[in-house]
N, C-alpha and C. Protein backbone atom coordinates (compact mmCIF):
# COMPACT_ATOMS: atom_id res chain seq x y z
N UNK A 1 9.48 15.50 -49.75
CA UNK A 1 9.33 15.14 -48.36
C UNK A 1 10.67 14.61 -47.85
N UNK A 2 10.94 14.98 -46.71
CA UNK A 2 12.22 14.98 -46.17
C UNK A 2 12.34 13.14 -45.65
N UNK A 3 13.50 12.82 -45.50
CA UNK A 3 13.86 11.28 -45.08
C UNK A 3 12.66 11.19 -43.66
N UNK A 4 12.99 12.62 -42.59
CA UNK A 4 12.91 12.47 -41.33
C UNK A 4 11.33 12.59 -41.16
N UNK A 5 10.68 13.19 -42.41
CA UNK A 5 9.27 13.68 -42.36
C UNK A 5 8.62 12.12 -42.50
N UNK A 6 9.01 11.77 -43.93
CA UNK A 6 8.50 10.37 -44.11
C UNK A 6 8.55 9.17 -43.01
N UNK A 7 9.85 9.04 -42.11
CA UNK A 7 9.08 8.57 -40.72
C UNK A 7 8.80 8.64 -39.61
N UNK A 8 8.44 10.34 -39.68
CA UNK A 8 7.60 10.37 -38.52
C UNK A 8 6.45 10.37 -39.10
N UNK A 9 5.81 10.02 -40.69
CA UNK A 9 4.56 9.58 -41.02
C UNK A 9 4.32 8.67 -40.75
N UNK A 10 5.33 7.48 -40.80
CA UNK A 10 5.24 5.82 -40.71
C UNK A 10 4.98 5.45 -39.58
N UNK A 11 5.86 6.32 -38.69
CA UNK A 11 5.86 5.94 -37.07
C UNK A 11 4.45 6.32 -36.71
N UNK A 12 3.36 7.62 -37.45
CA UNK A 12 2.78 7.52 -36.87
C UNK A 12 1.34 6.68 -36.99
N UNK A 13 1.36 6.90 -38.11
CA UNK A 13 0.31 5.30 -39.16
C UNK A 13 0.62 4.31 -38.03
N UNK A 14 1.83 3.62 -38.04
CA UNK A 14 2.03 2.02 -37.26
C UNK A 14 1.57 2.25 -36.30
N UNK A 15 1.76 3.50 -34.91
CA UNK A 15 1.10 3.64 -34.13
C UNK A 15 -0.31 4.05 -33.63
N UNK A 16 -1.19 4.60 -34.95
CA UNK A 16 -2.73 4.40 -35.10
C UNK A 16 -3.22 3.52 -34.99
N UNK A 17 -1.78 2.57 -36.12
CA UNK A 17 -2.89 1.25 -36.03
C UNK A 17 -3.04 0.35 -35.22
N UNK A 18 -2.15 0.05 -34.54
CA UNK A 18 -1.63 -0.83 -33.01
C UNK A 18 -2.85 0.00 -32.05
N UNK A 19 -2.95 0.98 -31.69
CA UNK A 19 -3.66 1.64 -31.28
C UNK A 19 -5.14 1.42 -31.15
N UNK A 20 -5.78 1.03 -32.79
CA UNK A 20 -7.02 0.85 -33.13
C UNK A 20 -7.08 -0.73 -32.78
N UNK A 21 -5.84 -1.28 -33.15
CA UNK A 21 -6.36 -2.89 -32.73
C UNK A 21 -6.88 -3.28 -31.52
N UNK A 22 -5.66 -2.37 -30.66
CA UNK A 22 -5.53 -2.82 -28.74
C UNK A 22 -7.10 -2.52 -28.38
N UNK A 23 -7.64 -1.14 -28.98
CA UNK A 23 -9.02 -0.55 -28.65
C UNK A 23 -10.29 -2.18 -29.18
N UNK A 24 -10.10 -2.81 -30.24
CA UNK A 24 -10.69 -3.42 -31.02
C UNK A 24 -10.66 -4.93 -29.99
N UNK A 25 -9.59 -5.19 -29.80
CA UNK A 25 -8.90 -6.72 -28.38
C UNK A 25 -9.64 -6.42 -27.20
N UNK A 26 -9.62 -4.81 -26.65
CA UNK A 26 -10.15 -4.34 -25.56
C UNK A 26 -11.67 -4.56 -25.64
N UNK A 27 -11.78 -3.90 -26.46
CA UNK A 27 -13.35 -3.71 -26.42
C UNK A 27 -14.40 -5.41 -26.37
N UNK A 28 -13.57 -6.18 -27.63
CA UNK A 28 -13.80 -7.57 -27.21
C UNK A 28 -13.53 -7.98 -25.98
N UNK A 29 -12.67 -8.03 -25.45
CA UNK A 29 -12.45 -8.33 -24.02
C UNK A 29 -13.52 -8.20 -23.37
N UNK A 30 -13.55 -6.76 -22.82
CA UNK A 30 -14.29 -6.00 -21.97
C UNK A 30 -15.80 -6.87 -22.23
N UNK A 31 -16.33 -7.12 -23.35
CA UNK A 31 -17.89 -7.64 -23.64
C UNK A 31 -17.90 -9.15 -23.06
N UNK A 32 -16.84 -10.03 -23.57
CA UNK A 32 -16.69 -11.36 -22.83
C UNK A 32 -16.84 -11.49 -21.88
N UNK A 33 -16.05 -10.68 -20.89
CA UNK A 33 -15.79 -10.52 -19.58
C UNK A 33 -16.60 -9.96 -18.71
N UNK A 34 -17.98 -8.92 -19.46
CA UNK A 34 -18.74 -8.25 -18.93
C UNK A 34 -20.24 -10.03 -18.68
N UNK A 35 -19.74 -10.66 -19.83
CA UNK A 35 -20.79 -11.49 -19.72
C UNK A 35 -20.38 -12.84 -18.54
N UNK A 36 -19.07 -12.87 -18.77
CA UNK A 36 -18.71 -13.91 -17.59
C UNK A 36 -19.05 -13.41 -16.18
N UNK A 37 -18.72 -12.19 -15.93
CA UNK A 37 -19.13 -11.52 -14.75
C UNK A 37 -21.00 -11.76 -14.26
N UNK A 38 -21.36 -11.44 -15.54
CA UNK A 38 -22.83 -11.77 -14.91
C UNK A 38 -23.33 -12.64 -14.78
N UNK A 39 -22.77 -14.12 -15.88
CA UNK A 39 -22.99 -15.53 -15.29
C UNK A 39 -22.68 -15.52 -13.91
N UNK A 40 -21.39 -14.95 -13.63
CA UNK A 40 -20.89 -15.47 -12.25
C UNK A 40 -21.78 -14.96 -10.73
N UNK A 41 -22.21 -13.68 -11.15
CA UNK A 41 -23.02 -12.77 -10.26
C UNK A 41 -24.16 -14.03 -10.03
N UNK A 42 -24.65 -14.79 -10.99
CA UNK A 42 -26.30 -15.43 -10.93
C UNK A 42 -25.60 -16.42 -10.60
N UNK A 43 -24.60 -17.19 -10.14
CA UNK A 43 -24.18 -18.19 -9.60
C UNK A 43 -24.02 -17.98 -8.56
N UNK A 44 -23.17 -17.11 -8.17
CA UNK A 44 -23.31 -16.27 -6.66
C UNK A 44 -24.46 -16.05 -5.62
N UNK A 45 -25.59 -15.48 -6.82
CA UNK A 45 -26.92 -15.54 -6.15
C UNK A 45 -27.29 -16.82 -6.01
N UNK A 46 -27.22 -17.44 -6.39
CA UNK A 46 -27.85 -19.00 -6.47
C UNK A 46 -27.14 -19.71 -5.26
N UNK A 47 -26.11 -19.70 -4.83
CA UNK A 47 -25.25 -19.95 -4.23
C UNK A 47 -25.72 -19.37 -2.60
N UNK A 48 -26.06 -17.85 -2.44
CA UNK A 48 -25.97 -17.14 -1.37
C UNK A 48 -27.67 -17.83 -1.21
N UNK A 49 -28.27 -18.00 -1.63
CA UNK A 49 -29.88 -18.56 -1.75
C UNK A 49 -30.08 -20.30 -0.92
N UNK A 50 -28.86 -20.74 -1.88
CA UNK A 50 -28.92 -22.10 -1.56
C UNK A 50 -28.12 -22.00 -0.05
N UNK A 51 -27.58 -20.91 0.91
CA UNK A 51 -26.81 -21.20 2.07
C UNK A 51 -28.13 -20.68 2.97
N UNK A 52 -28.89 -19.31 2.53
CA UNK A 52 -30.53 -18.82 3.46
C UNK A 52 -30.99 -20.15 3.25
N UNK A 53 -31.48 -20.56 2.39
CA UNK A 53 -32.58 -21.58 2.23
C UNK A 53 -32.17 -22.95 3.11
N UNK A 54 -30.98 -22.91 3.19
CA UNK A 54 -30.48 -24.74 4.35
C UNK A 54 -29.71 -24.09 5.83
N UNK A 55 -29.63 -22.87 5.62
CA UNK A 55 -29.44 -22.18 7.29
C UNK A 55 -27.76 -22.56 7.19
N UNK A 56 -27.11 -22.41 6.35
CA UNK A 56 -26.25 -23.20 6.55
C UNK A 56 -24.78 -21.43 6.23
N UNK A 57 -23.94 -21.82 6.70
CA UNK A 57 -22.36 -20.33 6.29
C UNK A 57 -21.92 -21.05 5.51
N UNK A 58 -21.57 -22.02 5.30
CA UNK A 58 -20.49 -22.83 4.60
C UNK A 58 -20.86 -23.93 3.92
N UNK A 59 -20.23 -24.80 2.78
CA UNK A 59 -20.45 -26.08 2.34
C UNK A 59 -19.60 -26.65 1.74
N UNK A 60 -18.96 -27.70 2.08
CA UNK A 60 -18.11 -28.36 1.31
C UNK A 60 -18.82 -29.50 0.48
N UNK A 61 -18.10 -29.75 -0.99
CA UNK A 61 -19.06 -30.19 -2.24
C UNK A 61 -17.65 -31.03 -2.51
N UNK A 62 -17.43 -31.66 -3.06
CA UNK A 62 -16.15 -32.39 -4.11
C UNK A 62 -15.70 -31.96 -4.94
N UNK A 63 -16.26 -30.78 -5.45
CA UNK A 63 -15.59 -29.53 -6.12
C UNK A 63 -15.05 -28.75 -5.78
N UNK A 64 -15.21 -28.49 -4.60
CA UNK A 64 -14.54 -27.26 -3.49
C UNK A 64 -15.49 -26.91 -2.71
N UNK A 65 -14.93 -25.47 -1.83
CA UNK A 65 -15.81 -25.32 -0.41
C UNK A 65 -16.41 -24.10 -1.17
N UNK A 66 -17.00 -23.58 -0.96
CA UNK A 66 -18.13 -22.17 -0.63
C UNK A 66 -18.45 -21.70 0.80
N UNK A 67 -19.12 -20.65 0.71
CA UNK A 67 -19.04 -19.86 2.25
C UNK A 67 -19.31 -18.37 1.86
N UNK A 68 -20.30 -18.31 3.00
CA UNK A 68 -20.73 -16.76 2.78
C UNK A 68 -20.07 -16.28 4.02
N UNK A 69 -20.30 -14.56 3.89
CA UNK A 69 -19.28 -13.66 5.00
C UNK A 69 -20.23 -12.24 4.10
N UNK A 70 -19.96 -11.63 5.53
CA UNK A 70 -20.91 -10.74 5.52
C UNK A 70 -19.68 -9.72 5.43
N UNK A 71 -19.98 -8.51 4.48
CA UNK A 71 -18.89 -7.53 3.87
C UNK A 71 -19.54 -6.00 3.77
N UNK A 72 -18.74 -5.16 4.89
CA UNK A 72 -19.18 -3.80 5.12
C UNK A 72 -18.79 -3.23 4.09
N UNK A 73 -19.47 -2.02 3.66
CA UNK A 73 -18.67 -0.72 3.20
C UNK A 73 -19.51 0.40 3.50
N UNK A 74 -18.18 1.53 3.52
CA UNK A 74 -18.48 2.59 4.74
C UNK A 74 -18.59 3.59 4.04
N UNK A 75 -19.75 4.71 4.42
CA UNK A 75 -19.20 5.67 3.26
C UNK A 75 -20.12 6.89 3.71
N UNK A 76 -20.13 8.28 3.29
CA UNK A 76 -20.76 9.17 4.27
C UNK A 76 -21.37 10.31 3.16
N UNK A 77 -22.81 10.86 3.75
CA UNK A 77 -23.25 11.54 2.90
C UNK A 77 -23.47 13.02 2.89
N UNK A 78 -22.79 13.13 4.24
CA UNK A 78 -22.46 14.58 4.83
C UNK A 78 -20.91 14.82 5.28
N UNK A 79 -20.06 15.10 4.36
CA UNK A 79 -18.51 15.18 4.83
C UNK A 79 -18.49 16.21 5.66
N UNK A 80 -19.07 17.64 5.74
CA UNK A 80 -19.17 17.78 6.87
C UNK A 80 -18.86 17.57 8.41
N UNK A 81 -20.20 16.84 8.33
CA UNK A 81 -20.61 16.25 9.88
C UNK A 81 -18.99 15.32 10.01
N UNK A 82 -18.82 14.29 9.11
CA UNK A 82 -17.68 13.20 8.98
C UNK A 82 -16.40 13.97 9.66
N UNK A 83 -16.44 15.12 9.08
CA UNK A 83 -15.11 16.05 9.00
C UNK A 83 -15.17 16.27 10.45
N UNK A 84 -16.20 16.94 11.02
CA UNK A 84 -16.20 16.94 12.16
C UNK A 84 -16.09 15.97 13.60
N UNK A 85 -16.44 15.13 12.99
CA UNK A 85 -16.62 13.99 13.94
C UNK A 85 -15.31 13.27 13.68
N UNK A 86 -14.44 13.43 13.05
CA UNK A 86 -13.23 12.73 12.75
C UNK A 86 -12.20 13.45 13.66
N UNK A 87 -12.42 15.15 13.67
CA UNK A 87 -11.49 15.88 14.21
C UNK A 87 -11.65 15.49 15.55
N UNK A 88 -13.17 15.70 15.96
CA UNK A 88 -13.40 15.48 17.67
C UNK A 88 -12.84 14.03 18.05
N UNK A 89 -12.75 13.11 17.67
CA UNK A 89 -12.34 11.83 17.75
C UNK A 89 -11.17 11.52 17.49
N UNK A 90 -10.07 12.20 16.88
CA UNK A 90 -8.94 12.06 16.64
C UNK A 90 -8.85 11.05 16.00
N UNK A 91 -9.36 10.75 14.75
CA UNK A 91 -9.39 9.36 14.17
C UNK A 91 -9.12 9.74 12.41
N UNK A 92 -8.09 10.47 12.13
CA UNK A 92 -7.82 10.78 10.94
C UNK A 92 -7.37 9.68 9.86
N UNK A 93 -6.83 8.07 11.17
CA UNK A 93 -6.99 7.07 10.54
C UNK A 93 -8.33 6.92 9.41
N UNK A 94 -8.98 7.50 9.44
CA UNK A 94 -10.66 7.23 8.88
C UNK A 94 -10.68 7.22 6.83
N UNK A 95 -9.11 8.49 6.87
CA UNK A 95 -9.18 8.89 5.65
C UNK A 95 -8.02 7.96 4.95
N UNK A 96 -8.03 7.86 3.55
CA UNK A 96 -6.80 7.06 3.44
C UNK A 96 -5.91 7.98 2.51
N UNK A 97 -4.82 7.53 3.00
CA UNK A 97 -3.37 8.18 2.43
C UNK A 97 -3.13 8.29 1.13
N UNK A 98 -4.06 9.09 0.42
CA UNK A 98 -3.73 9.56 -0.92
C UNK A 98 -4.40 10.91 -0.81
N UNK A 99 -3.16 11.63 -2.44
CA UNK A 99 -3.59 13.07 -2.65
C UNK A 99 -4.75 12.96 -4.08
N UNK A 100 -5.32 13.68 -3.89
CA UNK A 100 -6.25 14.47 -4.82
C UNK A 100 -5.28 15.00 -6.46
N UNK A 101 -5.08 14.31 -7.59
CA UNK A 101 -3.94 14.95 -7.98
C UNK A 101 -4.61 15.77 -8.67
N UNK A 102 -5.81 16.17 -9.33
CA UNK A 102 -6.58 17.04 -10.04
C UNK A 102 -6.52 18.41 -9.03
N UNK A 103 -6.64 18.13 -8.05
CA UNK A 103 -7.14 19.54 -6.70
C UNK A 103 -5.09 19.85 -6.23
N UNK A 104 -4.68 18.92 -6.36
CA UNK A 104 -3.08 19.01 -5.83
C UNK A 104 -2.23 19.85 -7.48
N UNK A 105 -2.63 19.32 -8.32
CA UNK A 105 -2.22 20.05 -9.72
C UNK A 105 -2.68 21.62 -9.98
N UNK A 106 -3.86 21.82 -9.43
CA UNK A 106 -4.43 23.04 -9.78
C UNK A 106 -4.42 24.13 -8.43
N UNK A 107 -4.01 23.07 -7.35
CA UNK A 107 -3.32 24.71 -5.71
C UNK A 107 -1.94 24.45 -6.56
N UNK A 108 -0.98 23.62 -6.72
CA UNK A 108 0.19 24.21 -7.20
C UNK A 108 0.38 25.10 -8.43
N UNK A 109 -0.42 25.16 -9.30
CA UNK A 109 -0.59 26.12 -10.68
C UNK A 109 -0.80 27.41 -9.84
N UNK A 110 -2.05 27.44 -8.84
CA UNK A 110 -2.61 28.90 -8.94
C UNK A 110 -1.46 29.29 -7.72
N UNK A 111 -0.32 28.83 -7.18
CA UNK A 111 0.56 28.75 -5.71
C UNK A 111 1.46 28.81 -5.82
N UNK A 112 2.53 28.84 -7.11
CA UNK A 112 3.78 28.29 -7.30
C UNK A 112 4.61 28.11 -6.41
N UNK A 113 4.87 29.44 -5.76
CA UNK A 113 5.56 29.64 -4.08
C UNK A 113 5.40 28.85 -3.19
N UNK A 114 4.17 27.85 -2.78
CA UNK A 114 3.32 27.74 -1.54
C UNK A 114 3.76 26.00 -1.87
N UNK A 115 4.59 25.09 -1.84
CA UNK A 115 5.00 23.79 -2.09
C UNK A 115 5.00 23.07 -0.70
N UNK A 116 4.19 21.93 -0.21
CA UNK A 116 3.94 21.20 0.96
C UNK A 116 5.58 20.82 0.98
N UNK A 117 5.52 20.53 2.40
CA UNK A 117 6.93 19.46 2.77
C UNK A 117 6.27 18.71 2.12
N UNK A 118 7.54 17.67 2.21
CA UNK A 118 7.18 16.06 1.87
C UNK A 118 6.31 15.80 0.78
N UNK A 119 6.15 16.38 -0.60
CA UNK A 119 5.27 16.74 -1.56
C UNK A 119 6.38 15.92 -2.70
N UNK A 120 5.79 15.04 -3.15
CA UNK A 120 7.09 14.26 -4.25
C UNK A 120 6.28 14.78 -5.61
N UNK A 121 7.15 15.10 -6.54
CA UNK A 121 6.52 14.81 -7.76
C UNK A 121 7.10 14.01 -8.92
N UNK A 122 6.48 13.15 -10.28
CA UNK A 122 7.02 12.74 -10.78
C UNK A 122 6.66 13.13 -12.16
N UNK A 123 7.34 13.54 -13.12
CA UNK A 123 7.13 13.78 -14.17
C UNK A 123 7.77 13.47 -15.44
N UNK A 124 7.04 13.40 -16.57
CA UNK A 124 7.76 12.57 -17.52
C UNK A 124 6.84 13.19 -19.05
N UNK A 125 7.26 13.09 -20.12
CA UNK A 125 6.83 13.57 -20.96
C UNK A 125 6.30 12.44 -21.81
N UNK A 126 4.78 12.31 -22.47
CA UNK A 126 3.95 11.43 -22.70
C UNK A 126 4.17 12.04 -24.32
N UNK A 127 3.63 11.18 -25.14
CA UNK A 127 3.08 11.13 -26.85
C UNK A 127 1.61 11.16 -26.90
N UNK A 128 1.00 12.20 -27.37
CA UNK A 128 -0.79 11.81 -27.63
C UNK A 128 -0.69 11.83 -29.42
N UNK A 129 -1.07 11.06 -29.97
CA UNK A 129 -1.11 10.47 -31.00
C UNK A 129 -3.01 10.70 -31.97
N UNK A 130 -2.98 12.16 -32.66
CA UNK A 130 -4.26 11.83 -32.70
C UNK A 130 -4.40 11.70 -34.85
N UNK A 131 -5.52 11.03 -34.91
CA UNK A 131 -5.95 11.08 -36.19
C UNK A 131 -6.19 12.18 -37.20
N UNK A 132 -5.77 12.02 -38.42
CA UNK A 132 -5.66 13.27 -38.81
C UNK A 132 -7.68 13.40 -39.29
């Protein structure tokens, strides 16, 4: 086995294993954090309960303030109709300023020729690292 073979074996072992740990830190994480989240959710409720139940938006405690606020989200089940009603209205504000890069990757594959103005790309060459 060549000097250069032997470490790109090493390099790639060390990087399995760093790999398996971060997954192992993560995954702990993620479970802690999944459970703090839901304490916090039933405090929240308890909280949004205790402001219906005394009629009250706000409360200041000696611990700090609390306060409820009422929070939209918008969202449509006919893009369609949306599509249309956006054009007639001139309100393209509606959509937000990002590309599709799955649908933007695959018109430039099947398009090569056909490149938008103002179309940036960035590219860089990645390592996928798999188990033997």
């Amino acid at each position: 086995m060549s000097q250069e073979q032997s470490l790109a074996e090493k390099l790639t072992k060390v990087y399995i294993k760093i790999r398996n740990k971060r997954s192992e830190l993560s995954a702990e994480f993620k479970k802690q954090d999944s459970d703090l989240s839901d304490q916090l959710d039933k405090v929240k409720a308890a909280l949004l309960t205790y402001c219906k139940d005394n009629g009250v938006d706000s409360v200041k405690t000696s611990e700090g303030l609390f306060y409820r606020t009422i929070k939209n989200r918008y969202w449509t089940s006919d893009w369609a109709s949306m599509h249309t009603f956006i054009k007639e209205h001139d309100v393209p504000e509606f959509f937000e300023k990002r590309l599709n890069q799955s649908v933007v990757k695959q018109f430039l594959e099947e398009n090569p020729d056909l490149v938008p103005q103002g179309l940036n790309v960035d590219s860089k060459y990645s390592i996928t690292v798999r188990k033997k």
